[in-house]
C-alpha atoms as a PDB file:
ATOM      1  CA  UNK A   1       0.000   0.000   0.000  1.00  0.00           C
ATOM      2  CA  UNK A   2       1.331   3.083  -1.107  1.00  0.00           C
ATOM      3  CA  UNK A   3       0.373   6.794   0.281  1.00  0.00           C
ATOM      4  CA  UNK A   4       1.382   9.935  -0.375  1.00  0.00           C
ATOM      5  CA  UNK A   5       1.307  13.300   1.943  1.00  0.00           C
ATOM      6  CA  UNK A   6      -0.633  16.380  -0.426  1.00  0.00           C
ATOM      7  CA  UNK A   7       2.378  18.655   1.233  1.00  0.00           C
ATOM      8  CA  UNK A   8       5.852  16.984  -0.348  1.00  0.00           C
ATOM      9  CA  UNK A   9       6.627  13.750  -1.824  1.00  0.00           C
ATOM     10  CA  UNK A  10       5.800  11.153   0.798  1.00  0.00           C
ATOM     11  CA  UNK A  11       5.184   7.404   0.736  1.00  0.00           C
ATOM     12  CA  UNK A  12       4.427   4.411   2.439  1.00  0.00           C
ATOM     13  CA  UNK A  13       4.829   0.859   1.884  1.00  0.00           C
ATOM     14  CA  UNK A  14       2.977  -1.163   4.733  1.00  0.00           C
ATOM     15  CA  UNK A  15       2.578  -4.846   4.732  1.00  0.00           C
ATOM     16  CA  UNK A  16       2.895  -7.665   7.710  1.00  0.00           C
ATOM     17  CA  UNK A  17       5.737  -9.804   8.090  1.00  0.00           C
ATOM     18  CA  UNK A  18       6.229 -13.303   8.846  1.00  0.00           C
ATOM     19  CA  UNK A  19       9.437 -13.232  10.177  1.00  0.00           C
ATOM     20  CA  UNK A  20      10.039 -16.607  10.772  1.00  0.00           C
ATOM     21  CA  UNK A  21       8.886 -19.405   8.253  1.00  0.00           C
ATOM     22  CA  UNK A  22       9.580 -22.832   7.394  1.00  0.00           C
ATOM     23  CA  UNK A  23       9.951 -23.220   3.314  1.00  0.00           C
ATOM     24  CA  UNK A  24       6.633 -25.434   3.417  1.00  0.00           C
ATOM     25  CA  UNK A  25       4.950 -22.534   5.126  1.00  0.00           C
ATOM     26  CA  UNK A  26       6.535 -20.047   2.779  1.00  0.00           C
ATOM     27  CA  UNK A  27       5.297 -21.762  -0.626  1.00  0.00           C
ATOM     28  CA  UNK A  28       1.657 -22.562   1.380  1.00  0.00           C
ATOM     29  CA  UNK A  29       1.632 -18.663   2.076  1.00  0.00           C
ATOM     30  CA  UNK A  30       2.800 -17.564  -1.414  1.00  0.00           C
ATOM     31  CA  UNK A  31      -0.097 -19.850  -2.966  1.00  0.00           C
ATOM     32  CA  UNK A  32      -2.649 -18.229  -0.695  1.00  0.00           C
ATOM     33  CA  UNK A  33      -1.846 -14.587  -0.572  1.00  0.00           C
ATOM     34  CA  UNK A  34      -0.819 -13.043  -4.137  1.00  0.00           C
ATOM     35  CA  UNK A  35       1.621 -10.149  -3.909  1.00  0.00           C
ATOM     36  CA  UNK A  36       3.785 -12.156  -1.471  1.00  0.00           C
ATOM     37  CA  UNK A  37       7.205 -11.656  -1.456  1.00  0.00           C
ATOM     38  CA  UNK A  38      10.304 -13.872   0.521  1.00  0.00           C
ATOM     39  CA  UNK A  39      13.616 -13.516   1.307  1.00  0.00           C
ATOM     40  CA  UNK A  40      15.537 -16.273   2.666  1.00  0.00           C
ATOM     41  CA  UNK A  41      17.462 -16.228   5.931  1.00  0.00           C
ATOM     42  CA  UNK A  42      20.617 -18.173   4.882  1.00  0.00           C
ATOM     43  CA  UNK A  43      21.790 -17.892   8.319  1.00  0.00           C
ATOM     44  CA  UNK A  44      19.088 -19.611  10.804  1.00  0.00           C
ATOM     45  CA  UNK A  45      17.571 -21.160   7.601  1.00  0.00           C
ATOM     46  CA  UNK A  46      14.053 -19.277   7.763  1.00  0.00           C
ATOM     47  CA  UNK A  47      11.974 -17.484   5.112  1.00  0.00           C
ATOM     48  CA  UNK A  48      10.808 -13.738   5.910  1.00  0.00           C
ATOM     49  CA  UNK A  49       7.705 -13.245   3.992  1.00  0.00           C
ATOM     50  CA  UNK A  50       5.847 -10.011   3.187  1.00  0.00           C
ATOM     51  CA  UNK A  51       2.491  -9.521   2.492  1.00  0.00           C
ATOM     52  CA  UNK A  52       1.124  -5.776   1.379  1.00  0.00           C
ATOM     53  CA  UNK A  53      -1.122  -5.392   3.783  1.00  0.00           C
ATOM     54  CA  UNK A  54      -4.237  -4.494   2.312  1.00  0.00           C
ATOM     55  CA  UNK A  55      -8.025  -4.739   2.922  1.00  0.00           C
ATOM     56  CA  UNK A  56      -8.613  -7.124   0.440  1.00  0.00           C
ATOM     57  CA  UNK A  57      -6.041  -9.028   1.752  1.00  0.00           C
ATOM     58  CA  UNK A  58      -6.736  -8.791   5.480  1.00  0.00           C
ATOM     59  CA  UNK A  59      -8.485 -11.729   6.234  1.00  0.00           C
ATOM     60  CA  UNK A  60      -6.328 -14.013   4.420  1.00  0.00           C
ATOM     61  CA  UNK A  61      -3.481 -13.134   6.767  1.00  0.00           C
ATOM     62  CA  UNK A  62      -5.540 -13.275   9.494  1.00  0.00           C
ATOM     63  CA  UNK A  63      -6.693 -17.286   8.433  1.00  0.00           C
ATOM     64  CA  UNK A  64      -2.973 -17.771   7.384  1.00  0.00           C
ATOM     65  CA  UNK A  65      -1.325 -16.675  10.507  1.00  0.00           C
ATOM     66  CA  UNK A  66      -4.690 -18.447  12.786  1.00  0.00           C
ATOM     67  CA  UNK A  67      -3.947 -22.262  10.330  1.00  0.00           C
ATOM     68  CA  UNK A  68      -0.165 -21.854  10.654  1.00  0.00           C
ATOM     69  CA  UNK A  69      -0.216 -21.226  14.603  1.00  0.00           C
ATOM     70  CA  UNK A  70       2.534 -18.553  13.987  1.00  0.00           C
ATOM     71  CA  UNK A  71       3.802 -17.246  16.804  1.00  0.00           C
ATOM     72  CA  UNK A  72       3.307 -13.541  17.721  1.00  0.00           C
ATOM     73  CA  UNK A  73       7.251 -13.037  17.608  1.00  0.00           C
ATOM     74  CA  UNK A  74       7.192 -14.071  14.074  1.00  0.00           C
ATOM     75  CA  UNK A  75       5.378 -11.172  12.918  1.00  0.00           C
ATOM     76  CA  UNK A  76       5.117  -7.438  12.522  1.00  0.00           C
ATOM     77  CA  UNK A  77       3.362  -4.106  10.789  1.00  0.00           C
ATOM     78  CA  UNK A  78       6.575  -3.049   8.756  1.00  0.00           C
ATOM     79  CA  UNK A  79       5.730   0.439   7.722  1.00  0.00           C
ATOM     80  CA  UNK A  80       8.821   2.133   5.646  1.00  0.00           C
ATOM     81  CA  UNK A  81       8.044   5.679   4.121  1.00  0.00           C
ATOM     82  CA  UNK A  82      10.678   7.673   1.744  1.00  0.00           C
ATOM     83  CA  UNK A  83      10.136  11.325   2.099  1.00  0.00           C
ATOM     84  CA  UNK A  84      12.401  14.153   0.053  1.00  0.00           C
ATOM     85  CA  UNK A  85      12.742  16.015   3.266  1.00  0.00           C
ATOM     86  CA  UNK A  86      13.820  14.701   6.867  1.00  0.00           C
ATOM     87  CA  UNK A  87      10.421  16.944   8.476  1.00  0.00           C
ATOM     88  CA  UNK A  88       7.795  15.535   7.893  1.00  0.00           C
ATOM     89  CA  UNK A  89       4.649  14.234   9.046  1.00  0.00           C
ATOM     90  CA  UNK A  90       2.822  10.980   8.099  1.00  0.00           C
ATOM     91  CA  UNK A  91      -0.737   9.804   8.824  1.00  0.00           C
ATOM     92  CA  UNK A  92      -0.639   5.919   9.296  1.00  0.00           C
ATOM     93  CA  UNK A  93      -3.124   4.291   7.062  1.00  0.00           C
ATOM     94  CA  UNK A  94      -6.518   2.770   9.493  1.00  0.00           C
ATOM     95  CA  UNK A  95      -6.150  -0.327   7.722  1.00  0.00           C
ATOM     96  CA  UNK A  96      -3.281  -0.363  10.269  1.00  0.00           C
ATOM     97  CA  UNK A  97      -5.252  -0.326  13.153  1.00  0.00           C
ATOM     98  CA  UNK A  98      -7.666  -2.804  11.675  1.00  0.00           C
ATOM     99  CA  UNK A  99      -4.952  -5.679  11.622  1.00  0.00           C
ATOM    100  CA  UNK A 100      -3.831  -4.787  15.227  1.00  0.00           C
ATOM    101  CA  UNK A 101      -7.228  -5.700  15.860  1.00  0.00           C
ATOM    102  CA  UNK A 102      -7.105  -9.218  14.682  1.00  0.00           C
ATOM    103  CA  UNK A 103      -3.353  -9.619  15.144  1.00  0.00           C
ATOM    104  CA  UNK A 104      -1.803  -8.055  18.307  1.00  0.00           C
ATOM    105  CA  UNK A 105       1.801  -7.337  16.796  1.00  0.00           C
ATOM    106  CA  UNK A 106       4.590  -5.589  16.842  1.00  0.00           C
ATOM    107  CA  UNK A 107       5.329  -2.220  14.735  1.00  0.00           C
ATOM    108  CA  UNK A 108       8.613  -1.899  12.904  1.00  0.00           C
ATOM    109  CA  UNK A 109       9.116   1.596  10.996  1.00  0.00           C
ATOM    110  CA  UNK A 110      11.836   2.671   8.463  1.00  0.00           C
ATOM    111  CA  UNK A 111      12.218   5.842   7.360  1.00  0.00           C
ATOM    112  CA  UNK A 112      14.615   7.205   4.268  1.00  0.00           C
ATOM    113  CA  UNK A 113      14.897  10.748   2.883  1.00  0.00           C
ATOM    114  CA  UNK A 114      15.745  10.566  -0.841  1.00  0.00           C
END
């Protein structure tokens, strides 16, 4: 999900993380939710998944996540917005608070001037 702020040239990307998947649980998510993206964690051997979070979308990560029994570690809101100035401010989508709702998870913000 992309935004933009009327006053410069603002956006958002916001989807949920899993942070923490298994590669059966990372080709089961990728079949259910379209727009899913992975990267794999050569390291400790897990598969980060993101899924724009979007209200078309919503439920299926809430019936993925419920299925899957992840646990609320594995997951996040990762919100990263690119602004052209380092003042700025930025009005966090509701669908936001809508997943907090359903899933009770951490928040994880990046923010990059270009």
């Amino acid at each position: 999900m992309t935004n933009s702020n009327s006053n410069s040239n603002t956006k958002a990307d916001i989807s949920f993380r899993f942070t923490r998947l298994d590669k059966m649980q990372t080709f089961t998510l990728e079949r259910e939710i379209l727009g899913s993206s992975r990267q794999h964690q050569v390291e400790n051997n897990y598969y980060v998944v993101c899924v724009p979070l979007t209200s078309n979308n919503l439920d299926d990560i809430n019936d993925y996540y419920v299925r899957q029994r992840i646990a609320i570690e594995a997951c996040d809101i990762f919100v990263s917005v690119s602004a052209d100035s380092g003042t700025n401010t930025f009005d966090i989508p509701v669908i936001v608070n809508r997943m907090l709702k359903y899933i009770d998870c951490k928040l994880t913000f990046s923010f990059t001037v270009i």
